[in-house]
PDB file of N, CA and C in Angstrom:
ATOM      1  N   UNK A   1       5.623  17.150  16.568  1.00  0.00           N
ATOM      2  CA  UNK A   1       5.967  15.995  17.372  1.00  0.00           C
ATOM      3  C   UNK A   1       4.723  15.544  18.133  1.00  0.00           C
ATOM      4  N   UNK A   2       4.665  14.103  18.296  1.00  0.00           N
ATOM      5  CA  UNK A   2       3.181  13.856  18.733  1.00  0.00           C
ATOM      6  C   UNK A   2       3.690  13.745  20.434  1.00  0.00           C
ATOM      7  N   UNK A   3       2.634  13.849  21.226  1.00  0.00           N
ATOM      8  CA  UNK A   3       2.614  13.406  22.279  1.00  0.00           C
ATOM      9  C   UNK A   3       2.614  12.306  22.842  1.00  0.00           C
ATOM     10  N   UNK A   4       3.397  12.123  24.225  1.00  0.00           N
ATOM     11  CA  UNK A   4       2.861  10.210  24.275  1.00  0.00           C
ATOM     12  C   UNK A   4       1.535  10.190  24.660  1.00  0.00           C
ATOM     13  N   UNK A   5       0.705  10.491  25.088  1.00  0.00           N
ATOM     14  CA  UNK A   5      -0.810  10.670  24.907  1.00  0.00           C
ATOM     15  C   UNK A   5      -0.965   9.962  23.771  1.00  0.00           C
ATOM     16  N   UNK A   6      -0.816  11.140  22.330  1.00  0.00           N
ATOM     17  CA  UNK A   6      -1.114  10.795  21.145  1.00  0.00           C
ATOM     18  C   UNK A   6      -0.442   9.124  20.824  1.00  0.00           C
ATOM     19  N   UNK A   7       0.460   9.215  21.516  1.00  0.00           N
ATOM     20  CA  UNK A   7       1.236   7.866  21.204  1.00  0.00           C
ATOM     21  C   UNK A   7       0.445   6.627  21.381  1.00  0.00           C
ATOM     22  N   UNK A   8       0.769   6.508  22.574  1.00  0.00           N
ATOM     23  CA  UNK A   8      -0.361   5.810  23.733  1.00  0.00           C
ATOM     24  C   UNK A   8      -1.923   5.484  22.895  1.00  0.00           C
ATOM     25  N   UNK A   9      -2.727   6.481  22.747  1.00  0.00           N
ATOM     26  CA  UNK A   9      -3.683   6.306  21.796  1.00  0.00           C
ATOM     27  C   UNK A   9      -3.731   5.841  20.569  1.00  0.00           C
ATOM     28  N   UNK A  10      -2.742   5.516  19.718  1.00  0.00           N
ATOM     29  CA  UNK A  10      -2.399   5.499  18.416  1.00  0.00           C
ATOM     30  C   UNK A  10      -1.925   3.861  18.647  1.00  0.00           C
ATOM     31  N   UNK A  11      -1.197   3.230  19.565  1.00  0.00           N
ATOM     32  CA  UNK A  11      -1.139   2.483  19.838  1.00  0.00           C
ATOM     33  C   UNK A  11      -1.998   1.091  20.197  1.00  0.00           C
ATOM     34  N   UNK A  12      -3.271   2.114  21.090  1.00  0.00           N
ATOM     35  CA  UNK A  12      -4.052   1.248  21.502  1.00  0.00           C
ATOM     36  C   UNK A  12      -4.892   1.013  20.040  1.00  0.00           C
ATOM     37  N   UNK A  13      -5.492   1.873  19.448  1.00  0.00           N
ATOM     38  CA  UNK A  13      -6.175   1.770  18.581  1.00  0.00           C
ATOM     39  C   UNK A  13      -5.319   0.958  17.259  1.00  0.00           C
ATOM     40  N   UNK A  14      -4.644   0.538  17.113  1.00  0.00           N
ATOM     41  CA  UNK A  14      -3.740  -0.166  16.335  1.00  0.00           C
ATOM     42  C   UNK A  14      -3.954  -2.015  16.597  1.00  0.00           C
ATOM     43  N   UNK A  15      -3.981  -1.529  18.385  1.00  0.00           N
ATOM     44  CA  UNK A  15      -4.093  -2.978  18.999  1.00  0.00           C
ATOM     45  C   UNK A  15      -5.709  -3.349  19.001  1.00  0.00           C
ATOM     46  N   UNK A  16      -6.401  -2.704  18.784  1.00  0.00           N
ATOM     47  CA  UNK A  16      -8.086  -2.601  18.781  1.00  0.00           C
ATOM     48  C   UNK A  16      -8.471  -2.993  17.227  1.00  0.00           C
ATOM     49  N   UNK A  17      -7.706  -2.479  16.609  1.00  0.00           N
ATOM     50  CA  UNK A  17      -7.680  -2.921  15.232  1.00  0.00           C
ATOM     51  C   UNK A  17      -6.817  -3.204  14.064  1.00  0.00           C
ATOM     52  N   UNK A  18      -6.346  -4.540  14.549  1.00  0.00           N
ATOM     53  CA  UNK A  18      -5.304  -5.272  13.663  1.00  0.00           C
ATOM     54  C   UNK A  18      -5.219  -4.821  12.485  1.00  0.00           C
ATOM     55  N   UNK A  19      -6.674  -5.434  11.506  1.00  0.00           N
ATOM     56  CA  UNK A  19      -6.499  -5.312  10.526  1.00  0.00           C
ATOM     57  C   UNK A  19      -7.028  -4.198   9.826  1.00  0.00           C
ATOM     58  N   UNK A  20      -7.223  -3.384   9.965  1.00  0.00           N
ATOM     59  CA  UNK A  20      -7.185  -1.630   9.989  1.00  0.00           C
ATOM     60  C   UNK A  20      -5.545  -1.429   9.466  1.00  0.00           C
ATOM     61  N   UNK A  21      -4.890  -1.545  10.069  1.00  0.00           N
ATOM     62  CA  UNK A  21      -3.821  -1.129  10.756  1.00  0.00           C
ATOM     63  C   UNK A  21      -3.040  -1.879   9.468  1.00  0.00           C
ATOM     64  N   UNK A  22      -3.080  -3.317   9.312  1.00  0.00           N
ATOM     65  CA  UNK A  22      -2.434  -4.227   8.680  1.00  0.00           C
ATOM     66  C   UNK A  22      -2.832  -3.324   7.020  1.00  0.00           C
ATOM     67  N   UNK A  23      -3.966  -3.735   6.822  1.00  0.00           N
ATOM     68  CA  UNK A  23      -4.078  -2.558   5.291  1.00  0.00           C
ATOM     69  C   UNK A  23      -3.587  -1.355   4.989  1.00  0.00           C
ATOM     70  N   UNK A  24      -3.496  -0.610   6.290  1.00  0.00           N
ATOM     71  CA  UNK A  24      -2.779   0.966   5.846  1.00  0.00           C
ATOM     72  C   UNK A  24      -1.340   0.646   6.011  1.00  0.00           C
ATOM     73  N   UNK A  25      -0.632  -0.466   6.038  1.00  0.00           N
ATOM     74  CA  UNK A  25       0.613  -0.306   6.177  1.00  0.00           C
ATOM     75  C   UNK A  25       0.818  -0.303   4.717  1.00  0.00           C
ATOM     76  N   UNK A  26      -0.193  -2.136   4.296  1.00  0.00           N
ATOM     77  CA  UNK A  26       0.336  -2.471   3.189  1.00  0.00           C
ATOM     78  C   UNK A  26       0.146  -1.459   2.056  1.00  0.00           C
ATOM     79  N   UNK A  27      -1.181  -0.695   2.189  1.00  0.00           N
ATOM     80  CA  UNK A  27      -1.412   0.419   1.086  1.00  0.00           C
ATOM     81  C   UNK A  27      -0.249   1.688   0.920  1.00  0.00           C
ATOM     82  N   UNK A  28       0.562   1.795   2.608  1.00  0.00           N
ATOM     83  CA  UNK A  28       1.758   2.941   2.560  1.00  0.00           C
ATOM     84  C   UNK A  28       2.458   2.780   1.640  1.00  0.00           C
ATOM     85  N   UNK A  29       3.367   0.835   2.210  1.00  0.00           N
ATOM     86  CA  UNK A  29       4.364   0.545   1.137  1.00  0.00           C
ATOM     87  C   UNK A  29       3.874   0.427  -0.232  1.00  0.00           C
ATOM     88  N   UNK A  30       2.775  -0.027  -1.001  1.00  0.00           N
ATOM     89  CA  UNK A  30       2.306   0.479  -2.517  1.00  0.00           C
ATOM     90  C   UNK A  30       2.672   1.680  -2.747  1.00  0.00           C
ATOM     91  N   UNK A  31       2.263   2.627  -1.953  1.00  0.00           N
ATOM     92  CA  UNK A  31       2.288   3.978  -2.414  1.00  0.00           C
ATOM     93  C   UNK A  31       3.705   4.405  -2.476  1.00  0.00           C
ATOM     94  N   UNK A  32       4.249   3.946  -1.600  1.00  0.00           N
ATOM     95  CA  UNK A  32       6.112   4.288  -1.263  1.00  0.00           C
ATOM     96  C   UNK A  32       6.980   3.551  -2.568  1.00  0.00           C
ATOM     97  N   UNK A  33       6.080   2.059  -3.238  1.00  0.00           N
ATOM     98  CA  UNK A  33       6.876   1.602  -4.044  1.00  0.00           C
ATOM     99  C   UNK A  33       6.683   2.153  -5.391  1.00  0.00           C
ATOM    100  N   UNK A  34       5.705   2.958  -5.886  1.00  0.00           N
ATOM    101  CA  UNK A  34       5.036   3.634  -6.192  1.00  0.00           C
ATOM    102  C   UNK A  34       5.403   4.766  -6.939  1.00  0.00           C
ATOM    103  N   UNK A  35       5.597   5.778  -6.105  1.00  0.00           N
ATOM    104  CA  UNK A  35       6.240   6.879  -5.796  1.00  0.00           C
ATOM    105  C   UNK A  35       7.351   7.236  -4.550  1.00  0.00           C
ATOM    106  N   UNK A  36       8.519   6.340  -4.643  1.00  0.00           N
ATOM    107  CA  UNK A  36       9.451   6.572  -3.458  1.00  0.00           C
ATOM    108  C   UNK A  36      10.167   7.674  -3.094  1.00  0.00           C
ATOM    109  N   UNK A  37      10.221   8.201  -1.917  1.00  0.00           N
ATOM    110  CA  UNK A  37      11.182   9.357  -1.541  1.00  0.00           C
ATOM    111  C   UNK A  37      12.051   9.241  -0.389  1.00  0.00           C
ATOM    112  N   UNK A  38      13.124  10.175  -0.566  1.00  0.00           N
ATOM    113  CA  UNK A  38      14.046   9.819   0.839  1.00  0.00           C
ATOM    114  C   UNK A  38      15.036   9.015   0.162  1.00  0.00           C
ATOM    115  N   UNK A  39      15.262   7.730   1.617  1.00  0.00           N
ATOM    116  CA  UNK A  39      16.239   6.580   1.411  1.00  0.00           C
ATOM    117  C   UNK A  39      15.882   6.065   0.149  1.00  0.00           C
ATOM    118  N   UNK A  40      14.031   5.378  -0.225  1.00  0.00           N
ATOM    119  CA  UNK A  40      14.138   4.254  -0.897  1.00  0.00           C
ATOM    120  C   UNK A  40      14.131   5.312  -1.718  1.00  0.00           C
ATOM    121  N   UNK A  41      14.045   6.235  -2.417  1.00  0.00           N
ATOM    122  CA  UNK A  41      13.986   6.874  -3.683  1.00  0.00           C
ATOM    123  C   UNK A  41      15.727   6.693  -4.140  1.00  0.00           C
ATOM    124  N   UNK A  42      16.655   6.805  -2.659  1.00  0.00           N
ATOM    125  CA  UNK A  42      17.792   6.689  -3.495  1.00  0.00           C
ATOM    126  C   UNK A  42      18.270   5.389  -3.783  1.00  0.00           C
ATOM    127  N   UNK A  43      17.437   4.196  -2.928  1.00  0.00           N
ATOM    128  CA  UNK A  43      17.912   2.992  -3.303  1.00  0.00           C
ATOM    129  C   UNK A  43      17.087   2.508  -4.871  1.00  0.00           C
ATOM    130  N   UNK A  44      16.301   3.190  -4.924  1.00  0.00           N
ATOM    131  CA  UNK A  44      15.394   2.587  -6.527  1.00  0.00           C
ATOM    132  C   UNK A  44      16.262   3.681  -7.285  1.00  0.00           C
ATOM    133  N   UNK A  45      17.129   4.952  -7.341  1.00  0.00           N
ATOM    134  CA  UNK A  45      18.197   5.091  -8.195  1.00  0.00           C
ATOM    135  C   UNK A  45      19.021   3.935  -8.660  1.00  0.00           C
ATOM    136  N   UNK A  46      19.607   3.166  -8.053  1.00  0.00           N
ATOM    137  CA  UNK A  46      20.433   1.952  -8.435  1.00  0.00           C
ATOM    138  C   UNK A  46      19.410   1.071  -9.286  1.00  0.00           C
ATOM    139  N   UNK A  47      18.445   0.998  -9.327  1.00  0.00           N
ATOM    140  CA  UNK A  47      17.814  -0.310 -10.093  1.00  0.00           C
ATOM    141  C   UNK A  47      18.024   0.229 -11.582  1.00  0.00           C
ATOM    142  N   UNK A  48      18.231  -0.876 -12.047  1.00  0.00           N
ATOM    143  CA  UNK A  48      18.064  -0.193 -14.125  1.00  0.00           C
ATOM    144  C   UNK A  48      16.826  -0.264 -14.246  1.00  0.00           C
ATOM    145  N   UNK A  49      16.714   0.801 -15.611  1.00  0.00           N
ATOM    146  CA  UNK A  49      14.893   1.545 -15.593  1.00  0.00           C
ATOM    147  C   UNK A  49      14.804  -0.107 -16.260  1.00  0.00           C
ATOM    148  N   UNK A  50      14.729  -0.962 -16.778  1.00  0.00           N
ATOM    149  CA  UNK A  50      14.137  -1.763 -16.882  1.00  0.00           C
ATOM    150  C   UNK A  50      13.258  -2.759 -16.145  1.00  0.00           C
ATOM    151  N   UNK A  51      14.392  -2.887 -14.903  1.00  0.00           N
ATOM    152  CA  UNK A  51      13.526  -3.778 -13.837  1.00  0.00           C
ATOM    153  C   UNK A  51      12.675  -3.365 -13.366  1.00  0.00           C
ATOM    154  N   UNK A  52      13.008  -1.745 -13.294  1.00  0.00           N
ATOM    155  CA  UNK A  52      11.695  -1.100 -12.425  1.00  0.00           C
ATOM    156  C   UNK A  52      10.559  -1.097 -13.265  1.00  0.00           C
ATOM    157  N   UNK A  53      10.829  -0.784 -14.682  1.00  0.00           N
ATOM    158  CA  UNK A  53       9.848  -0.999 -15.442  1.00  0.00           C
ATOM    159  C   UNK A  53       8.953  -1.800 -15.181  1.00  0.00           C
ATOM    160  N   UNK A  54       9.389  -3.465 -15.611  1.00  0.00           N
ATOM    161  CA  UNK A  54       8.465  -4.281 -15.280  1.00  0.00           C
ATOM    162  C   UNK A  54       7.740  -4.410 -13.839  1.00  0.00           C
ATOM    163  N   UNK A  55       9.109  -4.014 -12.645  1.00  0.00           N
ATOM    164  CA  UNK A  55       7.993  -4.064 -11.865  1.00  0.00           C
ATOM    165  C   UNK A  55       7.052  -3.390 -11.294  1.00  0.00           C
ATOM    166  N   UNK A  56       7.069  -2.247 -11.748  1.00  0.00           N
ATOM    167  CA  UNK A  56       5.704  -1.738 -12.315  1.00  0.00           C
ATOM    168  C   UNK A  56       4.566  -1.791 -12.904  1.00  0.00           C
ATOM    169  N   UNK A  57       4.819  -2.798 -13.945  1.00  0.00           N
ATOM    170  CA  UNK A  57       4.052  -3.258 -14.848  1.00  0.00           C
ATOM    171  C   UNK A  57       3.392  -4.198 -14.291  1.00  0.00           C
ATOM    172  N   UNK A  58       4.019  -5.074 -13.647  1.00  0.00           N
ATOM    173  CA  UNK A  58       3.449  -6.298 -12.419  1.00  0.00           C
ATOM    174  C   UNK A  58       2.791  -5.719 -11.811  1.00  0.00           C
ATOM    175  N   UNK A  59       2.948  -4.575 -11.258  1.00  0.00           N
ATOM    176  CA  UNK A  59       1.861  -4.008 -10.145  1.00  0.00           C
ATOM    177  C   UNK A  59       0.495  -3.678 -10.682  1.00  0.00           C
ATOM    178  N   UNK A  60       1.124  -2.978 -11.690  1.00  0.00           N
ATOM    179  CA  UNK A  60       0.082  -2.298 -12.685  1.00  0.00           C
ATOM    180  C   UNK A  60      -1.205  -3.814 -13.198  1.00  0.00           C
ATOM    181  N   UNK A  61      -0.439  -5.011 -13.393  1.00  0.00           N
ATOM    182  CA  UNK A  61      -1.581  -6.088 -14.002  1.00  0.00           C
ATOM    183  C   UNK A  61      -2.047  -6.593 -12.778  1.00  0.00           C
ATOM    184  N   UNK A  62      -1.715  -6.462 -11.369  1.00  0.00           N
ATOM    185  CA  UNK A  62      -2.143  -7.499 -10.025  1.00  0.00           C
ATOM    186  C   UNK A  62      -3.600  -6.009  -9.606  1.00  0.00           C
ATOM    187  N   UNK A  63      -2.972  -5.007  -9.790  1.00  0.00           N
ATOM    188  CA  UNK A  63      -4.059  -3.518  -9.911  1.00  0.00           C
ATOM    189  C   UNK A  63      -5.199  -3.835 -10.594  1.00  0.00           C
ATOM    190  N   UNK A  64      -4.572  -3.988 -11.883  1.00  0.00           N
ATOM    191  CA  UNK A  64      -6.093  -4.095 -13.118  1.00  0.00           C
ATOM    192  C   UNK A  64      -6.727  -5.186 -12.656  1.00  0.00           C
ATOM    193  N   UNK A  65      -6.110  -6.576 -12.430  1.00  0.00           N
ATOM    194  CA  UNK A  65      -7.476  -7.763 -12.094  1.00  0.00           C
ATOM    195  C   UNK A  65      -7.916  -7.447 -10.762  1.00  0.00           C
ATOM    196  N   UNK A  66      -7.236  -7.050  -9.862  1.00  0.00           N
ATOM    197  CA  UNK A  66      -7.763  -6.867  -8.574  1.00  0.00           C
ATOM    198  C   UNK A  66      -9.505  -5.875  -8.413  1.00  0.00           C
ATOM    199  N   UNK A  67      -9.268  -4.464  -9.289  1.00  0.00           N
ATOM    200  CA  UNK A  67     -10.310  -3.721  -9.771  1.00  0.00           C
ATOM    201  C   UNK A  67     -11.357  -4.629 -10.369  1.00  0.00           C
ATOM    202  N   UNK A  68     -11.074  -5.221 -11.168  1.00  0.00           N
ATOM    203  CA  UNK A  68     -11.818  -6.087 -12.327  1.00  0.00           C
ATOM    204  C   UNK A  68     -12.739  -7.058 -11.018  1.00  0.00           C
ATOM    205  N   UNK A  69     -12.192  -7.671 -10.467  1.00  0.00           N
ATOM    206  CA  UNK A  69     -12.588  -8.834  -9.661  1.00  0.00           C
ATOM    207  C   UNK A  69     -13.329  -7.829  -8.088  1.00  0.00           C
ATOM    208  N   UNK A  70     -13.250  -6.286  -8.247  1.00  0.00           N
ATOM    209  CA  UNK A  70     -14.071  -5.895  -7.350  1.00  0.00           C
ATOM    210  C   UNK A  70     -15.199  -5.455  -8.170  1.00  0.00           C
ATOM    211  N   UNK A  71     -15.079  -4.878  -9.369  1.00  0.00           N
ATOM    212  CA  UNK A  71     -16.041  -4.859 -10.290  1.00  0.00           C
ATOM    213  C   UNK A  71     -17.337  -6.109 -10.343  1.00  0.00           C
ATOM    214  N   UNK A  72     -16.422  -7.036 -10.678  1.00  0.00           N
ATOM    215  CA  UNK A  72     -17.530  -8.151 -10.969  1.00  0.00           C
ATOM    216  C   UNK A  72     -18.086  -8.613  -9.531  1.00  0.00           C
ATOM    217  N   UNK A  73     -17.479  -8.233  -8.235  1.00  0.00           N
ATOM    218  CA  UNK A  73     -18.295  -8.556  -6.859  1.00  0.00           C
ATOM    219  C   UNK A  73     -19.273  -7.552  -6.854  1.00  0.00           C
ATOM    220  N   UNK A  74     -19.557  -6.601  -6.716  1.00  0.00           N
ATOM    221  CA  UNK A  74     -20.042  -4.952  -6.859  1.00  0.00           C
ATOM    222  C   UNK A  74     -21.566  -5.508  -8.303  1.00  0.00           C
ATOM    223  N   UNK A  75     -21.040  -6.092  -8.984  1.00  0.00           N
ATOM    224  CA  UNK A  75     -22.607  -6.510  -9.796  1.00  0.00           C
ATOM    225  C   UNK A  75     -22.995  -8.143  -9.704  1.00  0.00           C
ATOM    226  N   UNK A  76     -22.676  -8.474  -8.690  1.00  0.00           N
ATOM    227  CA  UNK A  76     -23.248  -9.746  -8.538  1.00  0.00           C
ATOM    228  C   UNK A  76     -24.545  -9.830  -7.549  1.00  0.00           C
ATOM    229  N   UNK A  77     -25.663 -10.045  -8.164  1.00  0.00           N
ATOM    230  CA  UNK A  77     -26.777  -9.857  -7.773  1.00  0.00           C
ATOM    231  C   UNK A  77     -27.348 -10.688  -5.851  1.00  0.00           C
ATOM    232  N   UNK A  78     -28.036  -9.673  -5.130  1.00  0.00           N
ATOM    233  CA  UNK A  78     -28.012  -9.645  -3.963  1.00  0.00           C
ATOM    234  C   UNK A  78     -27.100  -8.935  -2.912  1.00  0.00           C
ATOM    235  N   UNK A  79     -25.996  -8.134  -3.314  1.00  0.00           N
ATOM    236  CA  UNK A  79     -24.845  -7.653  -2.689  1.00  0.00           C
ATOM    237  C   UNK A  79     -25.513  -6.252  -2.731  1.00  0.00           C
TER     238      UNK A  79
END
């Protein structure tokens, strides 16, 4: 159990850095949609393996160009 200290601190630094903060959420829920456990693992039981399929597969192609398009920043000359 954290402390409110720890709280308090965790807080401020959240408020110090928005978007810190804003990326590790969005990278949690990837990872949670991902690999879900708990509640959403039992609410993605109800989906048919198909939908999940694809939307997986969606993730999986917004993944590959996203890489691709850090790739091609990463060799663009002067960077």
């Amino acid at each position: 159990m954290a402390s409110e200290a720890q709280i308090r601190a965790n807080r401020a630094y959240e408020k110090r850095h928005p978007e810190a903060t804003a990326y590790k959420r969005a990278r949690n829920m990837a990872m949670r949609f991902v690999n879900p456990v708990g509640k959403l693992s039992a609410a993605v039981a109800t989906i048919d393996t198909e939908s999940r399929k694809q939307d997986l597969e969606e993730l999986q192609d917004r993944v590959t160009a996203a890489l691709a398009a850090l790739d091609a920043e990463e060799k663009q000359p002067g960077k």
